[in-house]
C-alpha atoms as a PDB file:
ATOM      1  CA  UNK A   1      17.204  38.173-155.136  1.00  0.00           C
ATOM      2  CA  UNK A   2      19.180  40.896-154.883  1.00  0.00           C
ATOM      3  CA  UNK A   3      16.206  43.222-155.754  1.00  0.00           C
ATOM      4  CA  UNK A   4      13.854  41.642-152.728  1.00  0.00           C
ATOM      5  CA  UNK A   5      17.046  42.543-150.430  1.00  0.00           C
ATOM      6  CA  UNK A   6      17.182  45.994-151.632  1.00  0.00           C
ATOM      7  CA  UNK A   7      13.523  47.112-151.382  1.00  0.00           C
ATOM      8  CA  UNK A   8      13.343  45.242-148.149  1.00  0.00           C
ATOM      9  CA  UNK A   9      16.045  47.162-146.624  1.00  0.00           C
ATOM     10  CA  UNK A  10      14.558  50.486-148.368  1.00  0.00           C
ATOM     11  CA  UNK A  11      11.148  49.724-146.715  1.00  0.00           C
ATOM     12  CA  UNK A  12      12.505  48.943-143.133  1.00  0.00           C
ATOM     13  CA  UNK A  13      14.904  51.912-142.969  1.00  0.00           C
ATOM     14  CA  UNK A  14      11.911  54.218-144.690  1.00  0.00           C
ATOM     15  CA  UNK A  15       9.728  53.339-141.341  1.00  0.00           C
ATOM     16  CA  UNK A  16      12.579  53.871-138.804  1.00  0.00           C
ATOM     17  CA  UNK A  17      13.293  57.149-140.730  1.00  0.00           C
ATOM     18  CA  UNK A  18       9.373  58.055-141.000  1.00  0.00           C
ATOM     19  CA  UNK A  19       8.953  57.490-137.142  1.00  0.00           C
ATOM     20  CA  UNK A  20      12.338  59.529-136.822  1.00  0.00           C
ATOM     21  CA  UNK A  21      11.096  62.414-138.234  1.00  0.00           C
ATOM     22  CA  UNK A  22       7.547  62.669-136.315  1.00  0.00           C
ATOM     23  CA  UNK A  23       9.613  62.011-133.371  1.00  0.00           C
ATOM     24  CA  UNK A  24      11.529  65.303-134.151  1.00  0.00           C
ATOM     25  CA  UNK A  25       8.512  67.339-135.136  1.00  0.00           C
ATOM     26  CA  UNK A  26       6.514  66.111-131.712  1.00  0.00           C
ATOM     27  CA  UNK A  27       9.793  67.105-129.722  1.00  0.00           C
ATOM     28  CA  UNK A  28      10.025  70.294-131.306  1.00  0.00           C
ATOM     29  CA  UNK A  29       6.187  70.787-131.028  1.00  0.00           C
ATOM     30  CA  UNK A  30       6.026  69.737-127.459  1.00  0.00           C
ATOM     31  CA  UNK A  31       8.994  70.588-125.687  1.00  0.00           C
ATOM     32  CA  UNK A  32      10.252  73.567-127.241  1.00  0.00           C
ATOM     33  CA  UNK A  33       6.996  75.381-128.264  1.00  0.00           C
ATOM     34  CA  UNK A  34       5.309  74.293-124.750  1.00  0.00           C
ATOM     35  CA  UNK A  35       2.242  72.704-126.447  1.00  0.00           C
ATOM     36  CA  UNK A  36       0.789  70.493-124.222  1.00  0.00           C
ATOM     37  CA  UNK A  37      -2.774  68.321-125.621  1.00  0.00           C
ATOM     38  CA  UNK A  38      -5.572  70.839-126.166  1.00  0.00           C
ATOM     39  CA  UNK A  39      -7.704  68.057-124.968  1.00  0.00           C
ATOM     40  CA  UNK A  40      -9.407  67.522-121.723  1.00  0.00           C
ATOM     41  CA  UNK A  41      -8.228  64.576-119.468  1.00  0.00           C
ATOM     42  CA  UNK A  42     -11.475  62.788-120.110  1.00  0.00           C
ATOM     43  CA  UNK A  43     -12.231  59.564-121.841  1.00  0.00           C
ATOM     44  CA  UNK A  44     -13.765  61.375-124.949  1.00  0.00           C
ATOM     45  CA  UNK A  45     -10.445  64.104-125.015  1.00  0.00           C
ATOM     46  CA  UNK A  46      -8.083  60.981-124.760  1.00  0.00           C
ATOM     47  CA  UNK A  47      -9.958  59.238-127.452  1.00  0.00           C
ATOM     48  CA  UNK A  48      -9.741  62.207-129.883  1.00  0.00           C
ATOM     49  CA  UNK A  49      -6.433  62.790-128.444  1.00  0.00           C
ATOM     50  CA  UNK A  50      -5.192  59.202-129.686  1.00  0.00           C
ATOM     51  CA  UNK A  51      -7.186  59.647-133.041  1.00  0.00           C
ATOM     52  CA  UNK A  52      -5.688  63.094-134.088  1.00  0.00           C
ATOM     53  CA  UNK A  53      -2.632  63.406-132.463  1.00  0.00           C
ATOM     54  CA  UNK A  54      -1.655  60.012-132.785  1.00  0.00           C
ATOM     55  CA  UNK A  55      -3.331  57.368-134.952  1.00  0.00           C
ATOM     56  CA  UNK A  56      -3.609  60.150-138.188  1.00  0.00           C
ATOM     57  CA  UNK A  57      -0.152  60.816-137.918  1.00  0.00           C
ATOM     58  CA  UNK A  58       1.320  57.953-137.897  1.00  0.00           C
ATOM     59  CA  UNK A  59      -0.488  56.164-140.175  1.00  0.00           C
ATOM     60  CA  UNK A  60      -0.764  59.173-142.425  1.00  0.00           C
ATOM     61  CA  UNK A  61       3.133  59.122-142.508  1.00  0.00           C
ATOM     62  CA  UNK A  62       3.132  55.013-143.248  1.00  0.00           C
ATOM     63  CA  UNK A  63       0.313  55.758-145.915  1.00  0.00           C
ATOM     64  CA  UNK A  64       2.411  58.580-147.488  1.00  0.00           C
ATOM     65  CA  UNK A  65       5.413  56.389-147.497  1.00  0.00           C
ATOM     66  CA  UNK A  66       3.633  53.626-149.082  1.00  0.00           C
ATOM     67  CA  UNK A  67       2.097  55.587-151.786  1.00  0.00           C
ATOM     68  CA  UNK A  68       5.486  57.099-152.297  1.00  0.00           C
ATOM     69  CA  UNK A  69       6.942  53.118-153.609  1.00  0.00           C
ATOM     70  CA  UNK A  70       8.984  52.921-149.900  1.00  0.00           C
ATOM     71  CA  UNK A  71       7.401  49.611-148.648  1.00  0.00           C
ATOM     72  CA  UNK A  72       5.016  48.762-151.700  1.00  0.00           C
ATOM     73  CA  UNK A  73       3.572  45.642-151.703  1.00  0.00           C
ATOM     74  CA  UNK A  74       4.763  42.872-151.010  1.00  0.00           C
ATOM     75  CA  UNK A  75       7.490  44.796-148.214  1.00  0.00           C
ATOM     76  CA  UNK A  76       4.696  46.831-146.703  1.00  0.00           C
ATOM     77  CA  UNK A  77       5.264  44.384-143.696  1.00  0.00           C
ATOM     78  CA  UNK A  78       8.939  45.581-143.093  1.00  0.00           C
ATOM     79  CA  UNK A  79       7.785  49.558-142.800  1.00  0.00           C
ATOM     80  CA  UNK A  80       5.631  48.345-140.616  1.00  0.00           C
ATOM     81  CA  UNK A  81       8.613  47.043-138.212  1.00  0.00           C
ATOM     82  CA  UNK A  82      10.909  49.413-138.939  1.00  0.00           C
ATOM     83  CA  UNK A  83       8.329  51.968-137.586  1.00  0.00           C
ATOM     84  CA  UNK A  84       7.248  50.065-134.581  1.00  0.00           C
ATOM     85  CA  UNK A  85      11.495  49.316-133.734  1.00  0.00           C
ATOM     86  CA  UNK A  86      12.014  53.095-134.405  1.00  0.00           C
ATOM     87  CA  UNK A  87       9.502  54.084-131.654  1.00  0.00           C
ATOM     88  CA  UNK A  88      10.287  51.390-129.458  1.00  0.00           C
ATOM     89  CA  UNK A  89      14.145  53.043-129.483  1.00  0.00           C
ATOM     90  CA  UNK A  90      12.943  56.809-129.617  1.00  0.00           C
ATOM     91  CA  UNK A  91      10.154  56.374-126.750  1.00  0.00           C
ATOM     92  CA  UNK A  92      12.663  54.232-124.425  1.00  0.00           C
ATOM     93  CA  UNK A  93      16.234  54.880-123.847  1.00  0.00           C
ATOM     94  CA  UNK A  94      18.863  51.870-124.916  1.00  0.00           C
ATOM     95  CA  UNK A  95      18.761  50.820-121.164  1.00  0.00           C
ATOM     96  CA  UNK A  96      15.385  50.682-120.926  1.00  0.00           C
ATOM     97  CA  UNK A  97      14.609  49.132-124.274  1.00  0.00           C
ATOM     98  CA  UNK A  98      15.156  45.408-123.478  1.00  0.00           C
ATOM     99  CA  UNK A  99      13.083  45.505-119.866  1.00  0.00           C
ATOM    100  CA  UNK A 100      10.365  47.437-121.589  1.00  0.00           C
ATOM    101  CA  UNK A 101      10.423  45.623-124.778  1.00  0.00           C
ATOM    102  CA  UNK A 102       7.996  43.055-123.812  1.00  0.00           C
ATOM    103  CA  UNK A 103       5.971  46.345-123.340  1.00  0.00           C
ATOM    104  CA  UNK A 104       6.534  47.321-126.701  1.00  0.00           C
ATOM    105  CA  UNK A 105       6.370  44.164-128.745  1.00  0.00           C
ATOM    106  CA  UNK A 106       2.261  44.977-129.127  1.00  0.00           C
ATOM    107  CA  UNK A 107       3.151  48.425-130.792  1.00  0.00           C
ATOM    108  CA  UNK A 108       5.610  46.857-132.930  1.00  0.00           C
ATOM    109  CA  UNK A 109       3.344  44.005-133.933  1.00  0.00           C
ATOM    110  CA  UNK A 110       0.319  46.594-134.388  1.00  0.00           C
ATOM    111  CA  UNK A 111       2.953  49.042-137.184  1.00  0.00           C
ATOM    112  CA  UNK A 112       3.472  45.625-138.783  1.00  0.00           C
ATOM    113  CA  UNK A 113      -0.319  45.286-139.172  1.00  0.00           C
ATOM    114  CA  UNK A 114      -1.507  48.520-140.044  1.00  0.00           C
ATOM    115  CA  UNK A 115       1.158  48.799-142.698  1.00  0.00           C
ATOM    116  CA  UNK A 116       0.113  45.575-144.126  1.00  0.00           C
ATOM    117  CA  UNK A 117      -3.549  46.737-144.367  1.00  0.00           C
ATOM    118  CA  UNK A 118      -2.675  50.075-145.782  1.00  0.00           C
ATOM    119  CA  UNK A 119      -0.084  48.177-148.316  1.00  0.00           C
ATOM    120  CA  UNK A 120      -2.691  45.782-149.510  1.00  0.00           C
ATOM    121  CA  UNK A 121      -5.261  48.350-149.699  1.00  0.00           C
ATOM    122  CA  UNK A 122      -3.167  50.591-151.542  1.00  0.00           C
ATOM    123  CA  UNK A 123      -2.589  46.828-154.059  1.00  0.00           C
ATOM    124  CA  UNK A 124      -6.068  46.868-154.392  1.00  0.00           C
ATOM    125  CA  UNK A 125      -6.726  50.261-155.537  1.00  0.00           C
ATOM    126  CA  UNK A 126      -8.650  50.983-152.115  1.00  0.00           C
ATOM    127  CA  UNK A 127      -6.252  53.484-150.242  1.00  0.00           C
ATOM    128  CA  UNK A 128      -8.306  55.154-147.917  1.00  0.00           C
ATOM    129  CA  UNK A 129     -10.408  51.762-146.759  1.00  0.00           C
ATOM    130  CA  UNK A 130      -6.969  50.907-145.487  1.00  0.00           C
ATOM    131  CA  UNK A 131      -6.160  53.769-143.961  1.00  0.00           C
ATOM    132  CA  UNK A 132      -9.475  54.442-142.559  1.00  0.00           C
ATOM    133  CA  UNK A 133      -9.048  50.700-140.796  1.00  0.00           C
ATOM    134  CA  UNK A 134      -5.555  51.194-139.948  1.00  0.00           C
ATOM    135  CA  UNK A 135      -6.614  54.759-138.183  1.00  0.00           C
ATOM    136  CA  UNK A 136      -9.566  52.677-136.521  1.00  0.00           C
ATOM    137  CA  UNK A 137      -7.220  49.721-135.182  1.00  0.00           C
ATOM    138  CA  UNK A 138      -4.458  51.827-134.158  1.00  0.00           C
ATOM    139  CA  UNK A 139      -6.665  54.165-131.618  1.00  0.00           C
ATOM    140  CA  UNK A 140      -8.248  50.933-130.679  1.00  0.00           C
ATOM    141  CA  UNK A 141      -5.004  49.929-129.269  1.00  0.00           C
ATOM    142  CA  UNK A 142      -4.003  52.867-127.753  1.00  0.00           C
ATOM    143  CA  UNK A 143      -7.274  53.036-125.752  1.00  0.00           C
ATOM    144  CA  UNK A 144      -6.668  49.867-124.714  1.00  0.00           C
ATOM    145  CA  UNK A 145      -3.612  49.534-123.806  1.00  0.00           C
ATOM    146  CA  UNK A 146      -3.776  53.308-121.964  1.00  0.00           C
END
């Protein structure tokens, strides 16, 4: 029992602290080096815009973290949420958090699913399926919900 608590709170606190550190990197990118999205403002640049900027490197950083035994299989679920909680606290300030975290609860449930898929593919000996499907559902989303 003791074990299942351990790696649990290992996986959860390896998303928040995955999502931490692109966080930092993006800030650093984007607001101190000036680097604004080399892509134009049209449906195909905000489509490769989500895919490249986005989608690869977040799920590249949940994939890595995976592969590296933080949120194996079965906890795979709990990387997932500590990720999506992690940007739902980085992206919004505490004030904001709980009228915008209706807004949120999508992105949270989507890190909980594409962390599961890359988990279980990763089980079955089939990592980059999963994280070719996670990469596909998570710029789904993001054109949607943009």
């Amino acid at each position: 029992m003791r074990k299942h608590i351990y790696n649990g709170l290992i996986a959860f606190f390896g998303g928040v602290f995955g999502v931490s550190i692109i966080f930092i990197v993006f800030y650093l990118i984007s607001e101190v080096g000036h680097f604004k999205s080399p892509f134009p403002a049209t449906l195909l640049g905000y489509f490769l815009h989500f895919l490249i900027l986005v989608s690869l490197v977040e799920e590249g950083v949940k994939f890595l973290l995976i592969k590296r035994n933080i949120g194996q299989f079965p906890y795979g679920f709990l990387l997932g949420f500590g990720f999506g909680i992690g940007e739902a606290f980085l992206k919004y300030p505490f004030f904001e958090i709980i009228t915008n975290f209706t807004n949120k609860s999508g992105a949270i449930v989507l890190h909980i699913i594409t962390a599961s898929i890359i988990c279980y593919f990763i089980k079955k000996n089939k990592p980059i399926s999963g994280f070719l499907i996670a990469v596909i559902l998570h710029t789904a989303f993001n054109l949607l919900v943009y």
